[in-house]
Protein backbone atom coordinates (compact mmCIF):
# COMPACT_ATOMS: atom_id res chain seq x y z
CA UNK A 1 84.75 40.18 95.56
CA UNK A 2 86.17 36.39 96.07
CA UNK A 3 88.47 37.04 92.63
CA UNK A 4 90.06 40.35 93.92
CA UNK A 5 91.13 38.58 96.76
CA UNK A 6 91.48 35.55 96.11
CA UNK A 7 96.01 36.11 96.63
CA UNK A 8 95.20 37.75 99.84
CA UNK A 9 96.30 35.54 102.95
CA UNK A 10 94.44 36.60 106.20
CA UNK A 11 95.99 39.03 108.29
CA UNK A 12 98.02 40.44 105.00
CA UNK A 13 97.06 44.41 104.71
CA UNK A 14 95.70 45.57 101.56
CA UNK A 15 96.15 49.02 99.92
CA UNK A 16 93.18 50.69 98.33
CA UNK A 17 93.91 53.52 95.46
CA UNK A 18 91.60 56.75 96.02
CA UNK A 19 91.46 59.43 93.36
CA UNK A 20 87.81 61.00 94.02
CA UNK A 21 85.78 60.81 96.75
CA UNK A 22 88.06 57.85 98.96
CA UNK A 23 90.28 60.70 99.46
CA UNK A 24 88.19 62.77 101.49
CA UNK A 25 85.44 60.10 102.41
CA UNK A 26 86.66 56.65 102.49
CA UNK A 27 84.24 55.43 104.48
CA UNK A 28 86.44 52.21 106.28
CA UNK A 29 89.51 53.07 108.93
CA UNK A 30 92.99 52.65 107.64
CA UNK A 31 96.49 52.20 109.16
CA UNK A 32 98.31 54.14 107.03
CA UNK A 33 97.69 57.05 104.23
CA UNK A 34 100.47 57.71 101.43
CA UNK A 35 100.56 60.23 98.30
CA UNK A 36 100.42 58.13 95.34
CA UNK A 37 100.80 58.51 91.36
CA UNK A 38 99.05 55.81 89.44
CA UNK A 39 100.24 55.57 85.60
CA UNK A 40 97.87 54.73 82.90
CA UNK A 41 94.92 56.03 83.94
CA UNK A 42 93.90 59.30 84.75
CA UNK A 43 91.12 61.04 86.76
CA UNK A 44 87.89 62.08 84.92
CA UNK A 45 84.68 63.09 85.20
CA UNK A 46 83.55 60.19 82.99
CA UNK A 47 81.22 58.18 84.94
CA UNK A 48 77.31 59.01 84.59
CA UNK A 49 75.27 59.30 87.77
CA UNK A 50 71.88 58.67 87.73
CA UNK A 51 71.02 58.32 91.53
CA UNK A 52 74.10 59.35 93.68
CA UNK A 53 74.79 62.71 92.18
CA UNK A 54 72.20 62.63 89.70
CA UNK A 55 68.47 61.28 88.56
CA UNK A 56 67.38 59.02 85.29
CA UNK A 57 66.24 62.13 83.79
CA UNK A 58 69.04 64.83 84.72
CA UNK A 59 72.10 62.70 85.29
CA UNK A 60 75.32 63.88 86.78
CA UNK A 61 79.19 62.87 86.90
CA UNK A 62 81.18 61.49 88.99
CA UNK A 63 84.99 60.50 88.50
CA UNK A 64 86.44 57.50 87.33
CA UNK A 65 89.68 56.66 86.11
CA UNK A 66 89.77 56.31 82.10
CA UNK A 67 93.22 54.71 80.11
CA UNK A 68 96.17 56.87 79.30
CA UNK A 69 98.26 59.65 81.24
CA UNK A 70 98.82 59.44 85.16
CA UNK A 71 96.91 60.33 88.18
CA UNK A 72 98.21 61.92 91.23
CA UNK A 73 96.26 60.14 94.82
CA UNK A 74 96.45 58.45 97.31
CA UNK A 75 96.78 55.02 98.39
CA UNK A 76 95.55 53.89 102.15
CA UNK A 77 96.94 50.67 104.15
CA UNK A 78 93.92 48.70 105.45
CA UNK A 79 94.50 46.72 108.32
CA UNK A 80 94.36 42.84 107.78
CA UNK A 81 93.12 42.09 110.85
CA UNK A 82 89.90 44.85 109.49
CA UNK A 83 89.95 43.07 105.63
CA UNK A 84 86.45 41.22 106.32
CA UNK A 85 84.92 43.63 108.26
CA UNK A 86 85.69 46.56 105.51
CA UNK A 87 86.21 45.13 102.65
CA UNK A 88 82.85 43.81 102.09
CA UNK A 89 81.90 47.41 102.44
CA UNK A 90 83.93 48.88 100.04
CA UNK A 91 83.54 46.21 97.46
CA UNK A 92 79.56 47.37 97.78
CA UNK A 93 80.22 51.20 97.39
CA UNK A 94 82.48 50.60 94.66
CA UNK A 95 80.95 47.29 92.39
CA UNK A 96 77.54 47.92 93.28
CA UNK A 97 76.63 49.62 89.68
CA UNK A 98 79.37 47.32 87.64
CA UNK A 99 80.90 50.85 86.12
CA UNK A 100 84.80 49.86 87.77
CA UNK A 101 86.93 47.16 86.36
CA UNK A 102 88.77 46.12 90.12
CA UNK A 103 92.74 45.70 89.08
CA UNK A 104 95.27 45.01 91.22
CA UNK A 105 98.25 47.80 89.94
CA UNK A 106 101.93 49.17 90.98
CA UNK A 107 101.57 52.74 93.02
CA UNK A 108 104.55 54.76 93.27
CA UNK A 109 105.15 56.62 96.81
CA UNK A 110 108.14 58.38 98.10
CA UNK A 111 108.43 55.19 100.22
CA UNK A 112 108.48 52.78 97.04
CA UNK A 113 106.05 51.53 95.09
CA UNK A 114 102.88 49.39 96.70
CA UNK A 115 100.36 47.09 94.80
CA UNK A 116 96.99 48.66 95.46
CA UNK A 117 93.26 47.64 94.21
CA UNK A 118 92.41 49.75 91.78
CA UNK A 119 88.89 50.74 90.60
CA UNK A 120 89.32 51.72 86.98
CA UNK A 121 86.34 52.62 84.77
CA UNK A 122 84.71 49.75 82.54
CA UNK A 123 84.52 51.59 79.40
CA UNK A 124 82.11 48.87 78.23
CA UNK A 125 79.88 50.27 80.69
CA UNK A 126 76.54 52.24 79.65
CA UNK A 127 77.32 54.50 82.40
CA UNK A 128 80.87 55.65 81.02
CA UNK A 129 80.71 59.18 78.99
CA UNK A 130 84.39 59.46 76.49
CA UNK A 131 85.54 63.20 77.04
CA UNK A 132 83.64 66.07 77.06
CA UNK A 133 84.70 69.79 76.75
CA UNK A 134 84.92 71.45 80.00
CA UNK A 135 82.00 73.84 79.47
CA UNK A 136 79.48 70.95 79.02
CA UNK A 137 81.04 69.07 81.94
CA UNK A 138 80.37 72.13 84.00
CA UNK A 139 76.79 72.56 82.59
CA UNK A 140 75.82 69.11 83.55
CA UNK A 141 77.46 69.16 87.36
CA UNK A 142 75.85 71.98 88.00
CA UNK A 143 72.54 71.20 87.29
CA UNK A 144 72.36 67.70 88.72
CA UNK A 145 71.51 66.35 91.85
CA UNK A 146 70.74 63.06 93.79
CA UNK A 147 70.23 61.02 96.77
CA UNK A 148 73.96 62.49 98.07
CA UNK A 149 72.97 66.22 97.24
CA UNK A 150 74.33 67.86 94.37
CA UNK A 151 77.08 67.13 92.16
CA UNK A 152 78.80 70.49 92.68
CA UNK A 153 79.75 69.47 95.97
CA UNK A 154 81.28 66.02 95.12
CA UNK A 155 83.67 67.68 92.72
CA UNK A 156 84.56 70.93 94.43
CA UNK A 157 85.02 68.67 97.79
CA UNK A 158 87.24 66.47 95.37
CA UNK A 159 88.83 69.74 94.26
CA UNK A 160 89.23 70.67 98.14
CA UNK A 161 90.62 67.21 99.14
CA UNK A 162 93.11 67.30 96.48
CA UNK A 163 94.37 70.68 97.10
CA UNK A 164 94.65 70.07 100.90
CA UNK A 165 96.75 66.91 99.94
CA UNK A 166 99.29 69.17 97.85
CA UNK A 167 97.84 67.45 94.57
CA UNK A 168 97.07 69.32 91.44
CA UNK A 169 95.11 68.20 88.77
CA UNK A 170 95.45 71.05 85.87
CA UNK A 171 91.91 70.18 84.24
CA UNK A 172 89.99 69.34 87.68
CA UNK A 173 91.55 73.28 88.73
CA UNK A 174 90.04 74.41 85.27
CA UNK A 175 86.64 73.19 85.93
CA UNK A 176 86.61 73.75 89.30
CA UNK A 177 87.61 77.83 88.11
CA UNK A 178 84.23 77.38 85.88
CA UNK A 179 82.17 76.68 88.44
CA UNK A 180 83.81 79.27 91.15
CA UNK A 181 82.99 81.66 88.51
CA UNK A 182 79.60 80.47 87.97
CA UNK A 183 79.01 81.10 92.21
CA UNK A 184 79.70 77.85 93.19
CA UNK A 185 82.28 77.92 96.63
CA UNK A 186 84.39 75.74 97.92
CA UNK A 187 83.39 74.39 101.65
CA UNK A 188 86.48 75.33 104.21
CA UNK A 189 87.44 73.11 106.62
């Protein structure tokens, strides 16, 4: 946690990325929330979940962000005065398991780009899954479930979060239509 901040000068605000559940749970207060595109990485459900959204023997997924493409987000402005009251926080939900790489990277907003830390998934980890076609992906979400109930409601709240933020994410949408299909719903605000 000392390396990601170690250019940070107390009182200085720090933006955060979130692509997944930081969007619609983020967990810390923040000054300021912008829509933001991230290039090189995209979202994906490539991130094995064996206690959150899943068990050791019927694991789930969660998102992380793999290399290539874009992803469409947001970034949020936390206060610097709140940096080591939050942060420490964060760093916990996010590092605890060692799947994220933390990077600090350019975010593009309609007010101008921002440098925000970035969690991007350590494909070195044993938790990262490459790509898998939609139809297992779906199989897998909706049959797991963990300590945060089941993985069909961490991506269809993901799904909700981004479509209440104007964002669209074409293969999210298709395997969020695979599971509406399959009687899964989407919980209204």
């Amino acid at each position: 946690m000392n390396a990601a901040l170690r250019h940070w000068q107390p009182g200085e605000d720090v933006w955060i990325y979130g692509y997944g559940s930081l969007i619609w749970r983020p967990e810390f207060s923040y000054r300021e929330r912008r829509l933001a595109t991230l290039r090189g990485h995209h979202r994906a459900l490539c991130l094995w979940s064996r206690v959150n959204r899943g068990t050791p023997e019927c694991p789930g997924l969660v998102f992380g962000l793999d290399r290539g493409g874009s992803c469409r987000g947001v970034v949020l402005r936390l206060s610097g005065d709140e940096v080591p009251t939050y942060f420490p926080k964060l760093w916990e939900r996010e590092m605890s398991a060692g799947a994220y790489l933390p990077r600090w990277l350019k975010c593009e907003t309609e007010h101008g780009a921002v440098k925000a830390l970035v969690f991007v998934m350590n494909r070195a980890s044993p938790a990262y899954i490459h790509s898998l076609p939609d139809d297992e992906l779906v199989t897998i979400v909706r049959r797991a479930a963990g300590c945060y109930g089941p993985c069909t409601d961490y991506v269809m709240e993901t799904v909700r979060a981004l479509r209440a933020s104007g964002i669209h994410d074409a293969r999210l949408e298709a395997i969020a239509g695979h599971l509406e299909r399959a009687g899964q719903t989407l919980v209204e605000e």
